[in-house]
N, C-alpha and C. Protein backbone atom coordinates (compact mmCIF):
# COMPACT_ATOMS: atom_id res chain seq x y z
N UNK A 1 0.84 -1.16 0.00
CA UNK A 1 0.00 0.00 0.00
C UNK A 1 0.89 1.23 0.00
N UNK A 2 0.64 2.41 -0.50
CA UNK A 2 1.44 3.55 -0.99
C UNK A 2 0.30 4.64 -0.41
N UNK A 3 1.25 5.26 0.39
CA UNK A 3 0.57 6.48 0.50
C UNK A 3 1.31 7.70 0.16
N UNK A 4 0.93 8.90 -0.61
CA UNK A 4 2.08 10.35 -0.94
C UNK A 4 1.60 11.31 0.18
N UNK A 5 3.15 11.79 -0.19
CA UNK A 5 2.88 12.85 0.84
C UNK A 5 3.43 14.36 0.53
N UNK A 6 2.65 15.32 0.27
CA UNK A 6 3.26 16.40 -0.51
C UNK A 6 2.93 17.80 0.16
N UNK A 7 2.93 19.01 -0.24
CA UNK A 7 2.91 20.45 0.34
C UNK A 7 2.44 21.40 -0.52
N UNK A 8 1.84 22.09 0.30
CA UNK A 8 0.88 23.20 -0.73
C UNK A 8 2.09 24.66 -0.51
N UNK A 9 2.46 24.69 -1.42
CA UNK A 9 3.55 25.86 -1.49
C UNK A 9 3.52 26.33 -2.67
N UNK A 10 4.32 27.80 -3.26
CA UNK A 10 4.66 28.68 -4.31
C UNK A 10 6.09 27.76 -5.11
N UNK A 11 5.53 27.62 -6.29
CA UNK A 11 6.68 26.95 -7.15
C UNK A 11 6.71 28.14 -8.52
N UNK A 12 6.59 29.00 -8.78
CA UNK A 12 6.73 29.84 -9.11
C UNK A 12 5.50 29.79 -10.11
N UNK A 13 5.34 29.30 -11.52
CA UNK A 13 4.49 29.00 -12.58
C UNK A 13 3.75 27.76 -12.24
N UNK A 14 4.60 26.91 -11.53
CA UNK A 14 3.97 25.89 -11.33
C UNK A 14 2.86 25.88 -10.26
N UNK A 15 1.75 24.84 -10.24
CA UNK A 15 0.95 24.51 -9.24
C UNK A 15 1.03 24.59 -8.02
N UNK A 16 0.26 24.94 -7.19
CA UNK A 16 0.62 25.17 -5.42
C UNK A 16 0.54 23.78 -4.94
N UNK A 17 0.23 22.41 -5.83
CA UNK A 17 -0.07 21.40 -5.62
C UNK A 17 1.01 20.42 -6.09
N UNK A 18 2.28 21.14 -6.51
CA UNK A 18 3.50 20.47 -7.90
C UNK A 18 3.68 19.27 -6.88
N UNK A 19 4.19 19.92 -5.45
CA UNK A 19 4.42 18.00 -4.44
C UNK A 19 3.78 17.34 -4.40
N UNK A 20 2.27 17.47 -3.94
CA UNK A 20 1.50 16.30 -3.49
C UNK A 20 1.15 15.79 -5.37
N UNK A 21 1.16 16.37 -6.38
CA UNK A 21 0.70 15.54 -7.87
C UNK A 21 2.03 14.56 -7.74
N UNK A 22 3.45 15.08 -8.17
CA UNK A 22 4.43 14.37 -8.11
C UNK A 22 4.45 12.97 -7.38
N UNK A 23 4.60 13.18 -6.40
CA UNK A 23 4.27 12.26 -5.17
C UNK A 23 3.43 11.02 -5.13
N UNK A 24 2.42 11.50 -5.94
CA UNK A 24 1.25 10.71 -6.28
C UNK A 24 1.34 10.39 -7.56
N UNK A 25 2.24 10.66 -8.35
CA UNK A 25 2.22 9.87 -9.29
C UNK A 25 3.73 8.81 -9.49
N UNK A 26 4.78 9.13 -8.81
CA UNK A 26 5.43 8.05 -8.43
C UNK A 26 4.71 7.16 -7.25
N UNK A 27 4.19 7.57 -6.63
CA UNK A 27 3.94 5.87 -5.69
C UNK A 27 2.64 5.30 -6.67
N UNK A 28 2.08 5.83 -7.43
CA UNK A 28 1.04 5.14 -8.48
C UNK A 28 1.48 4.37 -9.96
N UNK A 29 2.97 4.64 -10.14
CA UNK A 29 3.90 4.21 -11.23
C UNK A 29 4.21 3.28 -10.32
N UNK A 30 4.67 3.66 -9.12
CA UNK A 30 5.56 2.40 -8.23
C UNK A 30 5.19 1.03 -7.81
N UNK A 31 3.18 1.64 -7.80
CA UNK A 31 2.42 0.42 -7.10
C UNK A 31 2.17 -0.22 -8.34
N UNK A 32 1.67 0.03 -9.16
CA UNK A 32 0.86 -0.58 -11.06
C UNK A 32 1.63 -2.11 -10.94
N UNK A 33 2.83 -2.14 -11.29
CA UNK A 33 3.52 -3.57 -11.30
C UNK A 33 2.81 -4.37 -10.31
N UNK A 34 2.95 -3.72 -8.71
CA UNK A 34 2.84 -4.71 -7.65
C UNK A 34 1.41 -4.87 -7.33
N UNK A 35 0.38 -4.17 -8.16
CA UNK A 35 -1.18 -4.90 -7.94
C UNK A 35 -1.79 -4.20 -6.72
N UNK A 36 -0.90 -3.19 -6.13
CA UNK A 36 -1.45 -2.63 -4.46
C UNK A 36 -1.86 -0.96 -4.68
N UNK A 37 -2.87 -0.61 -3.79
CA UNK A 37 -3.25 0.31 -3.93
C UNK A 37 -2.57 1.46 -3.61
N UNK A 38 -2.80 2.77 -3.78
CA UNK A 38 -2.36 3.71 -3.62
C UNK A 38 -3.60 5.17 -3.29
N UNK A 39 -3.32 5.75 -2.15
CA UNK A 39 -4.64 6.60 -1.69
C UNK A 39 -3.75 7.75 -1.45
N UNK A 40 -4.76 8.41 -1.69
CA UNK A 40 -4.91 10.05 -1.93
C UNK A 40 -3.70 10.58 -1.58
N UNK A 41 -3.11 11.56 -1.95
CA UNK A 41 -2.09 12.26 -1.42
C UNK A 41 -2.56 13.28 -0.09
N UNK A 42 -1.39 13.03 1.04
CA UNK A 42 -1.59 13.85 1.88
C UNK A 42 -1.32 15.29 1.65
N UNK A 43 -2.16 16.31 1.25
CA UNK A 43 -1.36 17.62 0.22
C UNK A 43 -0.62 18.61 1.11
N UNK A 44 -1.20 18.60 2.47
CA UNK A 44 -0.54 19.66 3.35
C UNK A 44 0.93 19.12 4.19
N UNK A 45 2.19 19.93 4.08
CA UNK A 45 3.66 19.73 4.96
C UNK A 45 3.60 20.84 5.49
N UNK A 46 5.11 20.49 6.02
CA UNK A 46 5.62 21.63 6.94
C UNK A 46 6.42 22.27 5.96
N UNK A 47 6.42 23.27 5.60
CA UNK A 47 7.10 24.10 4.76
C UNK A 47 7.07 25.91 5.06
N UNK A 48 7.76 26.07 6.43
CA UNK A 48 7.70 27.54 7.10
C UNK A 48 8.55 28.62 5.89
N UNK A 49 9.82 27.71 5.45
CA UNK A 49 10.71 28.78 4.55
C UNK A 49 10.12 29.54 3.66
N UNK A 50 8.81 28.80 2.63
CA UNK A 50 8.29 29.63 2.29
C UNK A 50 7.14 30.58 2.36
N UNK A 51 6.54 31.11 3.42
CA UNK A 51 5.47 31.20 4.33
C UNK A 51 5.49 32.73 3.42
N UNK A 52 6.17 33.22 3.24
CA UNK A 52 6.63 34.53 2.48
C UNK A 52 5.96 34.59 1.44
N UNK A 53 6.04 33.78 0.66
CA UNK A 53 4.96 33.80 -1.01
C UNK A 53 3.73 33.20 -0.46
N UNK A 54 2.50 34.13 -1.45
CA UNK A 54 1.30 33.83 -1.25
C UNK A 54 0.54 32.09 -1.38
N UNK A 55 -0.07 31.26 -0.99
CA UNK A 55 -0.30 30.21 -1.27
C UNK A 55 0.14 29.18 -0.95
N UNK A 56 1.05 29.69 0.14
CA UNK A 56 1.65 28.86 1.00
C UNK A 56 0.62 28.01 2.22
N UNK A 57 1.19 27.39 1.86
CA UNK A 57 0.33 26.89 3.60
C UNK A 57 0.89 25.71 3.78
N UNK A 58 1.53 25.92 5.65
CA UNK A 58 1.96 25.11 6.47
C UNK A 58 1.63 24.47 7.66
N UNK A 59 2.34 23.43 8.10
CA UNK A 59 1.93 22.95 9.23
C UNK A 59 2.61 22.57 10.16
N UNK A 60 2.60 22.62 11.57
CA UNK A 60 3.85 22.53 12.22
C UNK A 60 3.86 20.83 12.19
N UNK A 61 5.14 20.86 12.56
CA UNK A 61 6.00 19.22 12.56
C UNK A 61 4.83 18.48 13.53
N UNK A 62 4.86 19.05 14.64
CA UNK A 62 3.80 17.91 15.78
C UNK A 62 2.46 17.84 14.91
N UNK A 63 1.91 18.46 14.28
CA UNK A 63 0.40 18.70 13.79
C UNK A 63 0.61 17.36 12.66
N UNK A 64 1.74 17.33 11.35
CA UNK A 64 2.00 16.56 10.21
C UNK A 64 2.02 15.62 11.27
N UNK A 65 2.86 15.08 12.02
CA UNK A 65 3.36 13.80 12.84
C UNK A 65 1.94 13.20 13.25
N UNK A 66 1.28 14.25 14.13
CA UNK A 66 0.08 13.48 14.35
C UNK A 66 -1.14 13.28 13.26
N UNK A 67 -1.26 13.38 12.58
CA UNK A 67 -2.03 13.14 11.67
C UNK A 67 -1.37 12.26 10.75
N UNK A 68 -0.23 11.61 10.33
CA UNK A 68 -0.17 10.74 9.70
C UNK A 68 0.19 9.21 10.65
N UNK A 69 0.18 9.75 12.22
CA UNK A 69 0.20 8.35 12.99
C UNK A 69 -1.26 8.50 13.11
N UNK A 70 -2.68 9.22 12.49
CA UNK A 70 -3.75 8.95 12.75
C UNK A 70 -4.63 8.00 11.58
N UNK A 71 -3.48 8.87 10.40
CA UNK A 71 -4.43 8.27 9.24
C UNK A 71 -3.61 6.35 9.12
N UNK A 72 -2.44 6.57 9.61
CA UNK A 72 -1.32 5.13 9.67
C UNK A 72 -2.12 4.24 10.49
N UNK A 73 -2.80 4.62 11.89
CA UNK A 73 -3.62 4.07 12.51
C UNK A 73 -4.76 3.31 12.27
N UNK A 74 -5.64 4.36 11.55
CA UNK A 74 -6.52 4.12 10.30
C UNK A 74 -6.96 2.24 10.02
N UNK A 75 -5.52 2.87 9.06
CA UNK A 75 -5.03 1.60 7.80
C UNK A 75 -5.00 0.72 8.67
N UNK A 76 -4.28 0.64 9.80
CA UNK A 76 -4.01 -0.74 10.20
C UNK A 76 -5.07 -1.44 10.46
N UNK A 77 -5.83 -0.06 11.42
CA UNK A 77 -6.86 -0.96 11.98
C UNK A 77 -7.76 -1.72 11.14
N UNK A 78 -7.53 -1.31 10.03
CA UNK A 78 -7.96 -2.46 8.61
C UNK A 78 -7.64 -3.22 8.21
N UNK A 79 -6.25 -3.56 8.90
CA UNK A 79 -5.54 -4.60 8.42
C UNK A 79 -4.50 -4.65 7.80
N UNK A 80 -3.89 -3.47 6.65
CA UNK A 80 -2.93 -3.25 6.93
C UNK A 80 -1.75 -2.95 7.56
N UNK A 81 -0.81 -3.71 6.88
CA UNK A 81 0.77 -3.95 7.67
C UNK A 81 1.52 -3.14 7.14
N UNK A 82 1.86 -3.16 5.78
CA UNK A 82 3.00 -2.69 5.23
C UNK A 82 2.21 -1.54 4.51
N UNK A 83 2.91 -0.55 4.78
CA UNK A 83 2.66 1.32 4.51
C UNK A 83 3.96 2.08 4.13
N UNK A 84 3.90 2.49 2.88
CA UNK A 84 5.24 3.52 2.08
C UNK A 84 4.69 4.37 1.87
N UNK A 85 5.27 5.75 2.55
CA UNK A 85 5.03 7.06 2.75
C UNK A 85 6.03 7.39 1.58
N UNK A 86 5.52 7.91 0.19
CA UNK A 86 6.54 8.88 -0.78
C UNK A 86 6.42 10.11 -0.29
N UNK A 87 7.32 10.98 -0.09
CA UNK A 87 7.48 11.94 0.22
C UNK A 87 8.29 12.59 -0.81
N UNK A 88 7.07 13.85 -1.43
CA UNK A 88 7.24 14.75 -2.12
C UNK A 88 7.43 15.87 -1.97
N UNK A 89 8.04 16.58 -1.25
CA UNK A 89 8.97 17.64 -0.33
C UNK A 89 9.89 17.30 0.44
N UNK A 90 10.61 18.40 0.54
CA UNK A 90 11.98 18.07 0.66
C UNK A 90 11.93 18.34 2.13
C-alpha cells in the first residue's frame, strides 16, 4: 500500500499542488507492477521557509506527525501492515 505525501507551497508558474501531484504519481507508477493500492495524497507539509509567497500553507511538525500516525492508525486498523510514505517535499 502507498501512500504520498506532498505540500501546498509557491513553485513559481507551477501549481501550489507540484508535491503532493508528483508524489502521487510516483507511488502510483511504483504500485501498477505490484497490484497494491495507492490513496490520496496527503497535500498539506511543513514548509515555514516559504510562508513569504502567497499560497503557502503550512503545518507545524507535531500537527504533520500526528495526523499521519492517525491516518497510519486508520489503515491498520484495517488490516494493513505494510505502509510507504513517498514523500514529495523536501
Amino acid at each position: 500500500r502507498r501512500a504520498a505525501l506532498g505540500s501546498v507551497e509557491q513553485h513559481a508558474f507551477l501549481s501550489l499542488a507540484v508535491d503532493a501531484i508528483l508524489a502521487e504519481e510516483v507511488a502510483a507508477a511504483a504500485a501498477e507492477p505490484l497490484g497494491v493500492p495507492v490513496f490520496p495524497a496527503q497535500a498539506y507539509g511543513v514548509t515555514p521557509t516559504y510562508m513569504a509567497y502567497p499560497g503557502t500553507m503550512s503545518l507545524r511538525l507535531e500537527t504533520l506527525l500526528q495526523v499521519l500516525r492517525d491516518l497510519i492508525g486508520s489503515l491498520h486498523q484495517h488490516g494493513f501492515r505494510r505502509i510507504v510514505i513517498v514523500n514529495g517535499h523536501g
